[in-house]
N, C-alpha and C. Protein backbone atom coordinates (compact mmCIF):
# COMPACT_ATOMS: atom_id res chain seq x y z
N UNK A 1 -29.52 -7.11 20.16
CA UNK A 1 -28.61 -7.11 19.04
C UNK A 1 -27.19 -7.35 19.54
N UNK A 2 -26.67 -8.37 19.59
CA UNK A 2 -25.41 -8.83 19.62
C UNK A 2 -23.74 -8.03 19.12
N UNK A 3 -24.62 -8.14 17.50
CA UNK A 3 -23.43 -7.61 16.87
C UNK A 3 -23.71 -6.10 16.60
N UNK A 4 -21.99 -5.37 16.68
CA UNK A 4 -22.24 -3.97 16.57
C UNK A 4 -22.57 -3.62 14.95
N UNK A 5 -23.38 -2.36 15.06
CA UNK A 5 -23.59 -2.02 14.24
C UNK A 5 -22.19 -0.91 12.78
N UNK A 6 -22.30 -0.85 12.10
CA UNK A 6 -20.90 -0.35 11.37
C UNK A 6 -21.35 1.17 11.14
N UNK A 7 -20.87 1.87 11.20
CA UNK A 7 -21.04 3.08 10.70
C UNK A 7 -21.12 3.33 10.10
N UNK A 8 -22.38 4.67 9.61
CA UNK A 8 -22.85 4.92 7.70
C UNK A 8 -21.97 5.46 7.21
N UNK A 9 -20.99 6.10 7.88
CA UNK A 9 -20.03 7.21 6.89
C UNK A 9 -18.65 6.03 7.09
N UNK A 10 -18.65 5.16 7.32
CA UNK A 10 -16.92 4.29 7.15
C UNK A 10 -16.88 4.40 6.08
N UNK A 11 -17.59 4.08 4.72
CA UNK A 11 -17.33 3.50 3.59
C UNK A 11 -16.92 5.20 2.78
N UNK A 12 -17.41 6.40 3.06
CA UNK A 12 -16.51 7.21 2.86
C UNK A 12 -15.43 7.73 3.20
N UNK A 13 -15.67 7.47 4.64
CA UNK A 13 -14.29 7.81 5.17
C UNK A 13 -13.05 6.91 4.57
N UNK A 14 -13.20 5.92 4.40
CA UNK A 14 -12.18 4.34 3.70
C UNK A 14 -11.79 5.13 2.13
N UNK A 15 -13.13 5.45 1.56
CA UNK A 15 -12.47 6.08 0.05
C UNK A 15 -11.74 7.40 -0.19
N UNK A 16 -12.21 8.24 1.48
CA UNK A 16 -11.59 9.64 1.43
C UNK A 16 -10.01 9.31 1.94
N UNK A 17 -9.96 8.21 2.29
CA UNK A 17 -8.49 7.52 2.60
C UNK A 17 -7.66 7.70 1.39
N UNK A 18 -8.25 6.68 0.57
CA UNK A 18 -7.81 5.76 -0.69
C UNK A 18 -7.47 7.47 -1.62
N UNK A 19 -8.22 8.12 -1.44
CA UNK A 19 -8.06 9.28 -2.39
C UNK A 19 -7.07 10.49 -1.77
N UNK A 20 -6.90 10.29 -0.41
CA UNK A 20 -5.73 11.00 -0.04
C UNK A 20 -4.25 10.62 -0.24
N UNK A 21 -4.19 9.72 -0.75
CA UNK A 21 -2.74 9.00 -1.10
C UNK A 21 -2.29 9.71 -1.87
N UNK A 22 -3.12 9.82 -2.95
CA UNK A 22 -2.28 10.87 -3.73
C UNK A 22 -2.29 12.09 -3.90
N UNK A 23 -3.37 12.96 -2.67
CA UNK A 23 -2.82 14.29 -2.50
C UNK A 23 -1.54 13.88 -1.66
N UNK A 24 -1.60 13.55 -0.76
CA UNK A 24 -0.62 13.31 -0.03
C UNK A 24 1.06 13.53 -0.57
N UNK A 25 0.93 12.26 -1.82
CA UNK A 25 1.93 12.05 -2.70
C UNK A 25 2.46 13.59 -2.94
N UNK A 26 1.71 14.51 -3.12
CA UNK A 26 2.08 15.49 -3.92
C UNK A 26 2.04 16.64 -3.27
N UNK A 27 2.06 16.90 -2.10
CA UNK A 27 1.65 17.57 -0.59
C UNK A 27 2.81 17.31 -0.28
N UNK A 28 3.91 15.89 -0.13
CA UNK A 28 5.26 15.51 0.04
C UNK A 28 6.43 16.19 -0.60
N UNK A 29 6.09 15.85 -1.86
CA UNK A 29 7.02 16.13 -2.77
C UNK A 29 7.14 18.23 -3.16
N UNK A 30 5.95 18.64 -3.02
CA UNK A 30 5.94 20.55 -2.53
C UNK A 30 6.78 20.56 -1.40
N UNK A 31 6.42 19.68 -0.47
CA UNK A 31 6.81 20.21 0.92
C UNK A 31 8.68 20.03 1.02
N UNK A 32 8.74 19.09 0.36
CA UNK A 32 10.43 18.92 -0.09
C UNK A 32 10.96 19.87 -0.71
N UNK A 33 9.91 20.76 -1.59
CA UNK A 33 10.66 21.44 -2.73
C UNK A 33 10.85 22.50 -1.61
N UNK A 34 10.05 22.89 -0.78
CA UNK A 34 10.12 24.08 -0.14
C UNK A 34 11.08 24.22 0.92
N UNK A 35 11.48 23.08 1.53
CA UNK A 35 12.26 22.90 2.25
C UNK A 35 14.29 23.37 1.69
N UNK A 36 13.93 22.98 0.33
CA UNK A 36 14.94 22.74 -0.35
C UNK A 36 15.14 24.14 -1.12
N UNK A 37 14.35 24.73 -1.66
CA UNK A 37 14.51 26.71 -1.74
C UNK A 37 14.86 27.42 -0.36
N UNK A 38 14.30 26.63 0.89
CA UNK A 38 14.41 27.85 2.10
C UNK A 38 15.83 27.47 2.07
N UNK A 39 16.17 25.97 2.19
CA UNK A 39 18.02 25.80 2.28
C UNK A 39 18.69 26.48 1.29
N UNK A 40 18.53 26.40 -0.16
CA UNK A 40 19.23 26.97 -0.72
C UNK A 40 19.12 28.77 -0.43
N UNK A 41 18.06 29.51 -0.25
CA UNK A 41 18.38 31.00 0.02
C UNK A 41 19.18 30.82 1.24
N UNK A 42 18.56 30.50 2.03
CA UNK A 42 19.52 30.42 3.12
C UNK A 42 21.03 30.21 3.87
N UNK A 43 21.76 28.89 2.66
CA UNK A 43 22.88 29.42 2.74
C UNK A 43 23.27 29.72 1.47
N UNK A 44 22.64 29.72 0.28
CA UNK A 44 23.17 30.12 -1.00
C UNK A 44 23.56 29.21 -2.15
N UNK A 45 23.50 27.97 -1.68
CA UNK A 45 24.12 26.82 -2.71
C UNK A 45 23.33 26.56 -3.16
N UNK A 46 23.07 26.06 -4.77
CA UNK A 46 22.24 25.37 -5.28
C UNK A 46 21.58 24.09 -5.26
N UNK A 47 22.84 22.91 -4.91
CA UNK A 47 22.12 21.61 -4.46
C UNK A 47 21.62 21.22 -3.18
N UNK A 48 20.95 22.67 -2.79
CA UNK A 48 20.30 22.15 -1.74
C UNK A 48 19.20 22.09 -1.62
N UNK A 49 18.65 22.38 -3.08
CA UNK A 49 17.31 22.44 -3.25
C UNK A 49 16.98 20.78 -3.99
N UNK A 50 18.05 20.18 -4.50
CA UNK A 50 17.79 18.91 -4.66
C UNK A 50 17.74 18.31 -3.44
N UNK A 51 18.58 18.00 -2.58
CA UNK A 51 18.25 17.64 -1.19
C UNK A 51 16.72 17.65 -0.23
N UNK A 52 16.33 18.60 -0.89
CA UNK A 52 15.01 18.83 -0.64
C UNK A 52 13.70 18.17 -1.41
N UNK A 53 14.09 18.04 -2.86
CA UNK A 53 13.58 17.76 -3.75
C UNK A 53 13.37 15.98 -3.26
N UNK A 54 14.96 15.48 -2.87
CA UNK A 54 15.22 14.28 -2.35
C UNK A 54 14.18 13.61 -1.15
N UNK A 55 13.99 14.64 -0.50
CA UNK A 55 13.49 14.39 0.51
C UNK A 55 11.80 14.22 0.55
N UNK A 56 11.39 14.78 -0.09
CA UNK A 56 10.43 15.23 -0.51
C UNK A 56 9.65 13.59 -1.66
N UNK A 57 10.30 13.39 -2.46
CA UNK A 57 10.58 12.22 -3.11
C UNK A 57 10.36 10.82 -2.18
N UNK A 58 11.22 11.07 -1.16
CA UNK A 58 11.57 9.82 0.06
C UNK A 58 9.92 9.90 0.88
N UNK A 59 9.53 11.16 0.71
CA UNK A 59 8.38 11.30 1.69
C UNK A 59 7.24 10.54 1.08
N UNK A 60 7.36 10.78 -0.02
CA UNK A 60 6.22 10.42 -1.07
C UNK A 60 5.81 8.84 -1.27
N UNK A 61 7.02 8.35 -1.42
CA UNK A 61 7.50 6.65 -1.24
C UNK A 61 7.20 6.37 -0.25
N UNK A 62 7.44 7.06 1.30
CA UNK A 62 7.30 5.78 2.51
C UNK A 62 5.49 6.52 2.49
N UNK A 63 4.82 7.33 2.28
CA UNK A 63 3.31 7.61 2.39
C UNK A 63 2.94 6.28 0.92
N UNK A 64 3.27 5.74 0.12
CA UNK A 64 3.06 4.88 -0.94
C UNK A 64 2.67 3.42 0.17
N UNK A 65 4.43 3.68 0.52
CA UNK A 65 4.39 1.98 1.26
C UNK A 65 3.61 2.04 2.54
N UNK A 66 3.47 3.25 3.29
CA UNK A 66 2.63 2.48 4.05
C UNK A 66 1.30 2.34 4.14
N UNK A 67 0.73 3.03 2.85
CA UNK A 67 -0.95 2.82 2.22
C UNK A 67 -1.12 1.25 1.78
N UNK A 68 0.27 0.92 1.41
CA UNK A 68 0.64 -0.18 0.77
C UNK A 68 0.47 -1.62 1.89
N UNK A 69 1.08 -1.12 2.88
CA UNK A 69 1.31 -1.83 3.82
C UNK A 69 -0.27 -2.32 4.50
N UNK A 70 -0.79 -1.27 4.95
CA UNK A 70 -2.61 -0.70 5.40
C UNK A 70 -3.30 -1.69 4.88
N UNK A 71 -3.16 -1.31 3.16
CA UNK A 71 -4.19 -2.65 2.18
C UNK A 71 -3.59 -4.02 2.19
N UNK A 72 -2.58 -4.39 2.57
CA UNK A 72 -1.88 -5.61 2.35
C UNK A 72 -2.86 -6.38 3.88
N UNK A 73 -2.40 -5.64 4.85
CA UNK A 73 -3.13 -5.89 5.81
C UNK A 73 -4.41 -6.60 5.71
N UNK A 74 -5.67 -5.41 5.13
CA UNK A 74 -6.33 -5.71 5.12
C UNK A 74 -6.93 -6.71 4.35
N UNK A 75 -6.13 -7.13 3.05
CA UNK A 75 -6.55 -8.15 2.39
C UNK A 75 -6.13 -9.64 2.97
N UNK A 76 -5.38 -9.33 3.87
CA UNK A 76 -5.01 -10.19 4.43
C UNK A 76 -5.78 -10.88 5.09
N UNK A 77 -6.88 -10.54 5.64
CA UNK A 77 -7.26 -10.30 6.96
C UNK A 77 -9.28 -11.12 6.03
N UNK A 78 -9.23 -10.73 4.64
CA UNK A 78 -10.27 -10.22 4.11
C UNK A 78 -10.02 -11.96 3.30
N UNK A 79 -8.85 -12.93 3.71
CA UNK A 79 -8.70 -13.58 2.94
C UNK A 79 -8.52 -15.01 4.30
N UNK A 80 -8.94 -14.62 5.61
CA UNK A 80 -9.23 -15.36 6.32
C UNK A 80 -11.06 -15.37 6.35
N UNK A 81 -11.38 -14.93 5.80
CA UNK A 81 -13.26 -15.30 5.87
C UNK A 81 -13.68 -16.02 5.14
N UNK A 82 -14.37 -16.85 5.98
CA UNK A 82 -14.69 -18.46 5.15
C UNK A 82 -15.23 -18.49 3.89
N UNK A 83 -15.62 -17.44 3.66
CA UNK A 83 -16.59 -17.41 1.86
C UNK A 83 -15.76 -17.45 0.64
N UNK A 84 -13.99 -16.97 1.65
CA UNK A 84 -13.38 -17.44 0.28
C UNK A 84 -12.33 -18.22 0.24
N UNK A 85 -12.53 -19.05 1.48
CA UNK A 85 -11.73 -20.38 1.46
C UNK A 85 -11.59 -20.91 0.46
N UNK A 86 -13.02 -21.67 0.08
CA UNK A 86 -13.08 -22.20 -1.19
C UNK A 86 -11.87 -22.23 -2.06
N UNK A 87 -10.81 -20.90 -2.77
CA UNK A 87 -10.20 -20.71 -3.87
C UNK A 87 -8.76 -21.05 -3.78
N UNK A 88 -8.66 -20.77 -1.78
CA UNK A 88 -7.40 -21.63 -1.57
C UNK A 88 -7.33 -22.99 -1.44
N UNK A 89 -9.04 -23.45 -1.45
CA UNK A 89 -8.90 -25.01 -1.33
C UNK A 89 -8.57 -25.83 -2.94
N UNK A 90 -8.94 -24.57 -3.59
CA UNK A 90 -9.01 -25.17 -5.39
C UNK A 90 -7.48 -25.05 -5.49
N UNK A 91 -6.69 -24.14 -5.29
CA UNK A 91 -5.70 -24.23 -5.50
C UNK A 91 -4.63 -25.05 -4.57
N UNK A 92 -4.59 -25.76 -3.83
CA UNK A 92 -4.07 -26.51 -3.10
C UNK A 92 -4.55 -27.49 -3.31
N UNK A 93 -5.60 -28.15 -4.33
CA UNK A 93 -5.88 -29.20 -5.06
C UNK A 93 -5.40 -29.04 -6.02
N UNK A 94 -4.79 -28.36 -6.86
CA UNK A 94 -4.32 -28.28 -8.08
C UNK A 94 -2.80 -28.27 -7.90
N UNK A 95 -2.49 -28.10 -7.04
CA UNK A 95 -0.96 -28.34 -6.75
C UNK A 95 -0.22 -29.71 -6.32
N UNK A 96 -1.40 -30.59 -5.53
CA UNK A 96 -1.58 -31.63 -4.79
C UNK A 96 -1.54 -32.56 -6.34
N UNK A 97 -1.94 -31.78 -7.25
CA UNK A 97 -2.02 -33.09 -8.68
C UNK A 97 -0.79 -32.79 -9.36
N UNK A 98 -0.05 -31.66 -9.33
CA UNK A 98 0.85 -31.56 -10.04
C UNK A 98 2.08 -32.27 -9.68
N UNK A 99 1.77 -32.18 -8.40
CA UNK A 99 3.10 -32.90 -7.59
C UNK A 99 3.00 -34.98 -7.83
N UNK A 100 1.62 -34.87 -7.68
CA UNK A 100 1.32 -36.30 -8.45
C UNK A 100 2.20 -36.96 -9.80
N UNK A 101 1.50 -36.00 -10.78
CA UNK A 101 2.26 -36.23 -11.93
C UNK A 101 3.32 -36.07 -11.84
N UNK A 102 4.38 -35.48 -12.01
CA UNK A 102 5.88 -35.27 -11.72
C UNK A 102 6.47 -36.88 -10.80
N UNK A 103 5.47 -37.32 -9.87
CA UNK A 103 6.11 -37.83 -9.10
C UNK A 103 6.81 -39.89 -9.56
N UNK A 104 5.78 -39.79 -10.76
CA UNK A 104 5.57 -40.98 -11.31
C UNK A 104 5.50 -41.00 -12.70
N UNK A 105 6.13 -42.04 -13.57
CA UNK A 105 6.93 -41.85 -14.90
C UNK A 105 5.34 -43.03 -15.47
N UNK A 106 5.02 -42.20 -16.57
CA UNK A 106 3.67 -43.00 -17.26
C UNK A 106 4.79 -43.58 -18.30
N UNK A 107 4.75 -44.70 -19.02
CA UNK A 107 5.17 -45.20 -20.67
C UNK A 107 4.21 -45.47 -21.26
């Protein structure tokens, strides 16, 4: 056998991914809030629990983009396999005619 074999549990592990994004999301945005109550008891001001809140927010966004980033990847990657050449070849024929027409005046 040549080719390796894939592992039975990837395809959960891939969705237990996909489904941690958004605990994650929200695992961020607690962890900001908490950050942002210990600052404010701590020295006493109130907007420092927005700061936290802020942060927390910021955390949430770059865990977005780089799930974001992960799947971009992979479709990327999922869009070099020959089975679906084909759709970039249809569409790079359909562009190839448009540029036709435009290029030459019918009366």
């Amino acid at each position: 056998m040549s080719q390796e074999r894939e592992p039975r549990l990837k395809p959960i592990i891939e969705g237990a991914e996909s489904l941690s994004l958004g605990i994650s999301m929200v695992v961020a945005v607690l962890i900001g809030v908490g950050i942002g109550l210990g600052l404010k008891h701590l020295f006493g001001h109130a907007w420092l629990l927005w700061i936290g809140v802020f942060i927390g927010i910021a955390a949430a966004v770059l865990n977005v983009y780089k799930a974001y980033s992960k799947q971009f990847k992979e479709y990327e990657k999922l869009a070099q396999e020959p089975r679906y050449q084909y759709k970039r070849d249809l569409e790079k024929d359909a562009l190839e005619e448009d540029e036709e027409d435009f290029g030459a005046k019918k009366y």
